[in-house]
Protein backbone atom coordinates (compact mmCIF):
# COMPACT_ATOMS: atom_id res chain seq x y z
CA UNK A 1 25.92 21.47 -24.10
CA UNK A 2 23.47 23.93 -25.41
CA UNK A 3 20.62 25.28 -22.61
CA UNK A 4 17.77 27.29 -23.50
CA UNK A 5 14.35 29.07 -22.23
CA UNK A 6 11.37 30.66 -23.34
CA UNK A 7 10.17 34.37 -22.54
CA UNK A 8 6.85 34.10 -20.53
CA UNK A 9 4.21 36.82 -21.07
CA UNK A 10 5.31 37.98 -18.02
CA UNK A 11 8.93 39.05 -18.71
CA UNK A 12 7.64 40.54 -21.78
CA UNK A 13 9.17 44.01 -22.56
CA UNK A 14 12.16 43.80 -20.08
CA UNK A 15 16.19 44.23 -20.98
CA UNK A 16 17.74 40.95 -21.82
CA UNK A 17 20.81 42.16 -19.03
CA UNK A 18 18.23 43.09 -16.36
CA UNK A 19 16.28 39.48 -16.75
CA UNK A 20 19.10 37.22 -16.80
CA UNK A 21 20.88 38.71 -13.44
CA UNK A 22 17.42 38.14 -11.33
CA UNK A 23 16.83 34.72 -13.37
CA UNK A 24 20.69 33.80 -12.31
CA UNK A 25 20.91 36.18 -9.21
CA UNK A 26 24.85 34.41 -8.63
CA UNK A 27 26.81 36.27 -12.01
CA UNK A 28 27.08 39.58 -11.64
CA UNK A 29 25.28 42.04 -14.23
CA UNK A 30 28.81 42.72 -15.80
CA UNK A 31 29.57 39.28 -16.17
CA UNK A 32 26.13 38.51 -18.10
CA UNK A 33 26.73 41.92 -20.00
CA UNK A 34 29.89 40.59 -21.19
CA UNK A 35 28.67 37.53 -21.86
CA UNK A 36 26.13 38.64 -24.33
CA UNK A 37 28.49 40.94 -25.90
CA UNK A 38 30.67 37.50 -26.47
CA UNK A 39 28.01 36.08 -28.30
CA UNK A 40 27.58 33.36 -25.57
CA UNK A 41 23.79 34.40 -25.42
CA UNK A 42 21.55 34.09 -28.77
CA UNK A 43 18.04 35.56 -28.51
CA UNK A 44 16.16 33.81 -31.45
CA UNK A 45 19.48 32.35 -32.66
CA UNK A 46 21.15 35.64 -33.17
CA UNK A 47 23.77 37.69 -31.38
CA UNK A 48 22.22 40.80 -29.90
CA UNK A 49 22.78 44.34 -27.82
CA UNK A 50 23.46 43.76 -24.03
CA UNK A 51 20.33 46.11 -24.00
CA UNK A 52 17.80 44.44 -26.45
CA UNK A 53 14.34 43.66 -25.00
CA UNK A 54 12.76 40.58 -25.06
CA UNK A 55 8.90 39.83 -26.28
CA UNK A 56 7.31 36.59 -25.25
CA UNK A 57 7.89 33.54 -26.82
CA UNK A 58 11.94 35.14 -27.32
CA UNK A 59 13.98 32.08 -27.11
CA UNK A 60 16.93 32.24 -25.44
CA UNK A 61 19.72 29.91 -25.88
CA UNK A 62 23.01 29.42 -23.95
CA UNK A 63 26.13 28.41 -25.42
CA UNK A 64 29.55 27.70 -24.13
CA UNK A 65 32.57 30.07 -24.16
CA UNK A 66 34.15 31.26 -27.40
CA UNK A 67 37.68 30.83 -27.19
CA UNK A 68 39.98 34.04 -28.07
CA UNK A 69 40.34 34.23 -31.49
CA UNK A 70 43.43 33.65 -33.64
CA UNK A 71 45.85 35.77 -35.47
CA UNK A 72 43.87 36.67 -38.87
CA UNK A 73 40.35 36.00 -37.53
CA UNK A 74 39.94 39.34 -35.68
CA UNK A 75 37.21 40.33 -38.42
CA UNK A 76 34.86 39.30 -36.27
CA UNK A 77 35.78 41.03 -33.11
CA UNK A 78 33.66 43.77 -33.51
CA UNK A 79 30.22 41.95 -34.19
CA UNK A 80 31.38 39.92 -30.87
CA UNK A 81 32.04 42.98 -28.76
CA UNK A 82 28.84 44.91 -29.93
CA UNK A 83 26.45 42.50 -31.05
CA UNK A 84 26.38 44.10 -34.65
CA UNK A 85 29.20 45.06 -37.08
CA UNK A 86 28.56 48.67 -38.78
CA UNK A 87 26.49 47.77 -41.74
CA UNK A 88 27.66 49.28 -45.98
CA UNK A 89 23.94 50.48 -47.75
CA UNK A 90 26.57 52.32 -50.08
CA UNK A 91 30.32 51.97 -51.88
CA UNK A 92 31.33 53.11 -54.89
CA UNK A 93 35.23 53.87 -55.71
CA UNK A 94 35.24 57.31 -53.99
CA UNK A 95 33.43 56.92 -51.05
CA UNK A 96 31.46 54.29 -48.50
CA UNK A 97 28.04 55.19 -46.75
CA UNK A 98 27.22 53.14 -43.76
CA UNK A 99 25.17 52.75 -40.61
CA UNK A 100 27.20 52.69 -37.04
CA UNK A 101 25.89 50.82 -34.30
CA UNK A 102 25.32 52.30 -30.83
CA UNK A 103 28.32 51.55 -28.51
CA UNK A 104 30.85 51.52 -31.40
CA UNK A 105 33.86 54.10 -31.09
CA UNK A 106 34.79 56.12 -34.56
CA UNK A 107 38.04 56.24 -33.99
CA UNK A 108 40.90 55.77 -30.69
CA UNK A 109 41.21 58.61 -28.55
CA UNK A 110 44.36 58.58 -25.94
CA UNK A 111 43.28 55.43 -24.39
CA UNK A 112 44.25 53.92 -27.79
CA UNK A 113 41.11 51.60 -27.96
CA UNK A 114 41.67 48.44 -30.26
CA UNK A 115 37.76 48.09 -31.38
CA UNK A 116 36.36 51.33 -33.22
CA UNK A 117 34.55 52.07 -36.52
CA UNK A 118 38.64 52.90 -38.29
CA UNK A 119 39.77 49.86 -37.26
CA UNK A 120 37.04 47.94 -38.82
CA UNK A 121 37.08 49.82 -42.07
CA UNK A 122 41.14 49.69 -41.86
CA UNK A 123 40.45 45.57 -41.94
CA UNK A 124 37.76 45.75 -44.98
CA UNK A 125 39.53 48.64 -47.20
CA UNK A 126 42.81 48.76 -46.22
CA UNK A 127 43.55 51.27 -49.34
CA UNK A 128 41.63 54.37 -47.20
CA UNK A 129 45.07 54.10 -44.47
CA UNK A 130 46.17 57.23 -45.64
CA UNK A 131 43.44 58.57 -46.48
CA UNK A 132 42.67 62.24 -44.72
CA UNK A 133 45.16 63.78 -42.52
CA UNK A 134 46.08 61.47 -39.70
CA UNK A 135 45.88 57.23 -39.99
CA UNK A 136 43.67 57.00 -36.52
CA UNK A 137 41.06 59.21 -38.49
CA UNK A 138 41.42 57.48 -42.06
CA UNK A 139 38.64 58.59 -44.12
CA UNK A 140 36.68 59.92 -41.71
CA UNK A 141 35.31 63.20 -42.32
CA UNK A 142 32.90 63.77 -39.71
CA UNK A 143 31.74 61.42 -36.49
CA UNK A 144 29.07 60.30 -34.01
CA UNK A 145 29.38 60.39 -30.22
CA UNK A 146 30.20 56.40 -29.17
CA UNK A 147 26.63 55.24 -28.74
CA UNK A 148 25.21 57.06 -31.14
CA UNK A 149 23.30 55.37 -34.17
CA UNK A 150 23.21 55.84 -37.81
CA UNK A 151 24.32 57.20 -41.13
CA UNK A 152 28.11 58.49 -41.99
CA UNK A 153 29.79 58.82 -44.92
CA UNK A 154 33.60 57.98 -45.47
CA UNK A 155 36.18 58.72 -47.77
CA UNK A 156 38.07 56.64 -49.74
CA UNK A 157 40.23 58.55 -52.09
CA UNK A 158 41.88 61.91 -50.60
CA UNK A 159 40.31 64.32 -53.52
CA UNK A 160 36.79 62.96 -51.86
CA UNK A 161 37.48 63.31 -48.53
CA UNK A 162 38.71 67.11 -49.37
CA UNK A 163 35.34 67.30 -51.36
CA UNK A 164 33.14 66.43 -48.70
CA UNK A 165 35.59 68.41 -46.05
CA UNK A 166 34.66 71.35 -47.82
CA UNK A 167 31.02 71.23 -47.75
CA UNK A 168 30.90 70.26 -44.31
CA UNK A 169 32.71 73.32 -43.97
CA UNK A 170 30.31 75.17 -46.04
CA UNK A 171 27.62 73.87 -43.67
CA UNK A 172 26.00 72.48 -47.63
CA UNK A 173 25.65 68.97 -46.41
CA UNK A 174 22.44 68.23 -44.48
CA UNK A 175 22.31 66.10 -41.18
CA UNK A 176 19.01 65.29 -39.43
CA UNK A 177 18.34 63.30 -36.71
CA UNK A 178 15.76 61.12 -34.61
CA UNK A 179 15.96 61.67 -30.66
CA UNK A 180 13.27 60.62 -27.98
CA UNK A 181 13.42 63.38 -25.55
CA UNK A 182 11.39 63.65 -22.09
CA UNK A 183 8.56 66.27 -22.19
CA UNK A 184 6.50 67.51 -24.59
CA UNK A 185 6.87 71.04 -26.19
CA UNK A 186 4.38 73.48 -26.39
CA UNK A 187 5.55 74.76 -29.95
CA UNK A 188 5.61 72.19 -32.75
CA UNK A 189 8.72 73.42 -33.92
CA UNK A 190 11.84 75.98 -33.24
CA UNK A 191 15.41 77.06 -33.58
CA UNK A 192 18.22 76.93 -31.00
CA UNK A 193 20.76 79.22 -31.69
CA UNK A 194 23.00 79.25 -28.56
CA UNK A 195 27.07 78.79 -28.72
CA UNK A 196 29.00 75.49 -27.79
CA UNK A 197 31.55 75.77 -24.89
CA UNK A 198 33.53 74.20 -22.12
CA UNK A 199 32.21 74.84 -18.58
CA UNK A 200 34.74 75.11 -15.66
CA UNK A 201 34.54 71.31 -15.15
CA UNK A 202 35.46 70.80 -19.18
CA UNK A 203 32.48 69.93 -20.43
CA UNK A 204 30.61 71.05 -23.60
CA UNK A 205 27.33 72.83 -22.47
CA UNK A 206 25.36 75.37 -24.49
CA UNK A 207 26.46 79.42 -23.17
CA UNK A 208 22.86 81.43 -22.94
CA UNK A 209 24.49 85.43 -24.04
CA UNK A 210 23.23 86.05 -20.36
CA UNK A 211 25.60 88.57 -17.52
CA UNK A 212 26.06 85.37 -15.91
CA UNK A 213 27.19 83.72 -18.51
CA UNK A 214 29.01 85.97 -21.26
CA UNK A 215 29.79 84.58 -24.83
CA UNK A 216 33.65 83.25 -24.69
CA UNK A 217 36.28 83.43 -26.97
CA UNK A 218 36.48 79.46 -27.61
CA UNK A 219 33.03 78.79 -27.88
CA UNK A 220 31.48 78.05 -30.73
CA UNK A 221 28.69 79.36 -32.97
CA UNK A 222 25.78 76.43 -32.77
CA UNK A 223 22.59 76.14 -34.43
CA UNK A 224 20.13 73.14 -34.29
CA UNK A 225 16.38 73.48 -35.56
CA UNK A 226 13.95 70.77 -34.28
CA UNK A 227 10.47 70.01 -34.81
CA UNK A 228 8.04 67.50 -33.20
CA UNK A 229 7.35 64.37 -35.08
CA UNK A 230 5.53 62.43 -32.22
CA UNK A 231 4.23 63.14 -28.67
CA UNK A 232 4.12 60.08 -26.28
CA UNK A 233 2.54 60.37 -23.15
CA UNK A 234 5.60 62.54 -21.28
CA UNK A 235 8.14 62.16 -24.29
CA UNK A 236 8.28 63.42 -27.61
CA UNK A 237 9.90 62.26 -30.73
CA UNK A 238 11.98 65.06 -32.55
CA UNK A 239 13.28 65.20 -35.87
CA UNK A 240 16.57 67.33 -35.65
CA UNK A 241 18.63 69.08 -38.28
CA UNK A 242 21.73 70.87 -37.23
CA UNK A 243 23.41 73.61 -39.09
CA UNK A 244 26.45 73.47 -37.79
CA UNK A 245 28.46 70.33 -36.18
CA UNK A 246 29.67 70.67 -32.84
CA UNK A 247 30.67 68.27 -30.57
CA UNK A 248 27.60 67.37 -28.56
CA UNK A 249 25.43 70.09 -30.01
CA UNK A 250 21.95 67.88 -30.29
CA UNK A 251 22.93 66.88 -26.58
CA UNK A 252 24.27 70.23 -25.06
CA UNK A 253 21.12 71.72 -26.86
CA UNK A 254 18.72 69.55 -25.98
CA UNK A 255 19.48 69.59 -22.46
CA UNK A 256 19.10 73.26 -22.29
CA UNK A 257 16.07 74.01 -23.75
CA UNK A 258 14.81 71.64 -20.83
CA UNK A 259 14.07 68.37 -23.14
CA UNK A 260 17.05 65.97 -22.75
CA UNK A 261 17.80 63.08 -24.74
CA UNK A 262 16.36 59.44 -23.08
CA UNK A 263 19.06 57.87 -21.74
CA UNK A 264 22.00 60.47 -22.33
CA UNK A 265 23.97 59.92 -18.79
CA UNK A 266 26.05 63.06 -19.22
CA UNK A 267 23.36 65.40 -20.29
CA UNK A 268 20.53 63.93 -18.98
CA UNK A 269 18.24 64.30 -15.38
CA UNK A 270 20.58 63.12 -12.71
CA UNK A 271 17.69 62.58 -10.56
CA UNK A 272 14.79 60.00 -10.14
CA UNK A 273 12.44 63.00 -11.62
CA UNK A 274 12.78 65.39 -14.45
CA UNK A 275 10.98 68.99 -13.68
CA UNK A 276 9.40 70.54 -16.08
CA UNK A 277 7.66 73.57 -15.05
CA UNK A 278 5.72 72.00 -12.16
CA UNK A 279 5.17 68.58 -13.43
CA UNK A 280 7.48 65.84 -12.79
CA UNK A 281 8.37 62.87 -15.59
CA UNK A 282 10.13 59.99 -14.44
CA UNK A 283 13.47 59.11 -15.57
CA UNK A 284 13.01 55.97 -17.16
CA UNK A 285 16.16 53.28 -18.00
CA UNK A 286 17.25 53.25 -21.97
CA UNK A 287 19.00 50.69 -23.53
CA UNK A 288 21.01 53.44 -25.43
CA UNK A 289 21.44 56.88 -25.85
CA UNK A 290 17.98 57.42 -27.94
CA UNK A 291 19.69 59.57 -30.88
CA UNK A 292 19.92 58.11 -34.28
CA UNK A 293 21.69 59.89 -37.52
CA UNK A 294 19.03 59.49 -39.73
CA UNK A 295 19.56 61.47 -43.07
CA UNK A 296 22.63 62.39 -44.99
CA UNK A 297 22.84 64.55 -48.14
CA UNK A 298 25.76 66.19 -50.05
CA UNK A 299 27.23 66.19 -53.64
CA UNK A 300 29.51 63.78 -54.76
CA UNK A 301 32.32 64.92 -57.13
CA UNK A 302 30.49 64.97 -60.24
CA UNK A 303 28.09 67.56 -58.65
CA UNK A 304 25.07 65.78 -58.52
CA UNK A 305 23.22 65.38 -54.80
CA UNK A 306 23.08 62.19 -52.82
CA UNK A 307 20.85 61.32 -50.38
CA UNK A 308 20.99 58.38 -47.57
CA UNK A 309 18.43 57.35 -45.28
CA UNK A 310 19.09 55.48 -42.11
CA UNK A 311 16.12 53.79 -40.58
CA UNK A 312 15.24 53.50 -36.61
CA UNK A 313 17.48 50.45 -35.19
CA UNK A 314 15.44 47.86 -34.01
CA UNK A 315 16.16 48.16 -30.35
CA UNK A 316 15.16 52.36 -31.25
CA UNK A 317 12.11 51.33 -32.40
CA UNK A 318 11.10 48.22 -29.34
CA UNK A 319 11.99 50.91 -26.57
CA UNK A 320 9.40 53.30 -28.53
CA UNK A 321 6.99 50.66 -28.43
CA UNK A 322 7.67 49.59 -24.88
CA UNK A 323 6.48 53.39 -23.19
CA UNK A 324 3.76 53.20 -25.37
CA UNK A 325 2.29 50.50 -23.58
């Protein structure tokens, strides 16, 4: 049998995880997280993030386990494990645009994952399987980190997906981005134009051409121009383009010119405080890494330009709301 309740003023503005482990203090937070992401808790009616905030008068309702599902039904495995499937705004017979969730993988790494953005597209256009130049990538000509949000394009014929290969090579396509980083800048815009590299520990920070730090021969030219859209108490909003597409640049980048990404674990403040200069801004907990893929332009094959526009996810948008209050 169903059980429900109703968000109080009071719990207003808090994670859906974070309430239900002090409102049932004997599950574990993993256990509730998984829960949710089983679709065994419906905010409103709907499945939802393991991160989505609640408002008052939210109802939440309870249901009772989902049983595994059968051979042929794994279509909806995805929208189970994340709370939302990847969602088409665009498909013609050359290529698909669509908007990936946060928490969704683009494709298996050597852990061989089952759920990612290939495997879902592999189920709904099985036709792109040998598309590009290995399966486990099929179509895909360019990617977002894991929970990363927003626009991508993929390929569904192999004379497209050497098309828009080419101009990403080019650097002729144009990708901007949303990010809520902590501090405030003092200029309103600017350039970063530092390379992309391994550290000792293997991983991808930005190299300043510094004695200490000399340019190496594997790292990468990187260059990512940013300019403030919105300044929110200690955080700002920046819109981001990047000329080139490294892996982690807006991150790596972001982190170095001192204004890291809300709620990026690997490049963000490892402490309870982020310094900047002599003030201190307190790390606050995000649902999600706050970067979203926001525009998209290139040419299709008959030449002409296409654009695509990704709006703010909702949960992007509450957790905006939530430090404005």
């Amino acid at each position: 049998m169903h059980t429900s309740l109703t968000i109080s003023e009071e719990n207003s503005g808090k994670r859906l995880d974070i309430f239900l482990v002090k409102k049932f203090p004997k599950k574990s937070r993993s256990k509730i997280q998984k829960e949710i992401l089983k679709g065994m808790v419906l905010v409103n009616g709907k499945n939802t993030s393991v991160h989505h905030f609640i408002k008052t008068k939210d109802k939440i309702t309870f249901t009772p386990p989902i049983s595994p599902p059968r051979e042929g039904e794994m279509a909806g495995v995805v929208e189970r494990q994340w709370g939302v499937e990847p969602h088409i705004i665009y498909d013609d017979k050359n290529f698909i645009i669509l908007e990936k969730p946060s928490g969704l993988l683009v494709h298996e790494t050597s852990r061989k994952e089952p759920h990612t953005l290939v495997s879902w597209l592999l189920r709904k256009y099985p036709e792109i399987e040998n598309v590009g130049e290995d399966t486990y990538r099929a179509g895909i000509v360019h990617r977002l980190d894991k929970d990363v949000s927003g626009i991508m394009a993929v390929a569904k014929t192999q004379k497209m997906y050497e098309h828009l290969k080419n101009q990403f090579k080019k650097r002729s396509v144009t990708k901007e981005y949303i990010a809520l980083v902590y501090g405030t800048p003092l200029q309103h815009s600017g350039k970063i134009n530092l390379p992309i590299g391994r550290n000792p520990q293997g991983k991808f920070v930005a190299h300043p051409r510094t004695q200490k730090r000399k340019l190496l021969m594997e790292d990468k030219n990187a260059v990512t121009l940013y300019r403030v859209r919105e300044r929110i108490k200690n955080f700002s909003v920046f819109e981001i383009q990047i000329l080139t597409g490294r892996t982690h640049q807006i991150r790596a980048h972001l982190a170095y010119l001192g204004h890291p990404i809300v709620g990026d674990k690997e490049y963000g403040p490892k402490k309870a405080f982020h310094k900047m200069f002599s003030k201190k801004i307190k790390v606050i907990d995000a649902p999600r890494i706050m970067l979203h893929s926001h525009i998209l332009k290139f040419k299709d094959l008959d030449g002409k330009l296409k654009k695509f526009q990704s709006p703010l996810p909702e949960e992007f948008i509450a957790f905006i709301d939530h430090i404005k209050s």
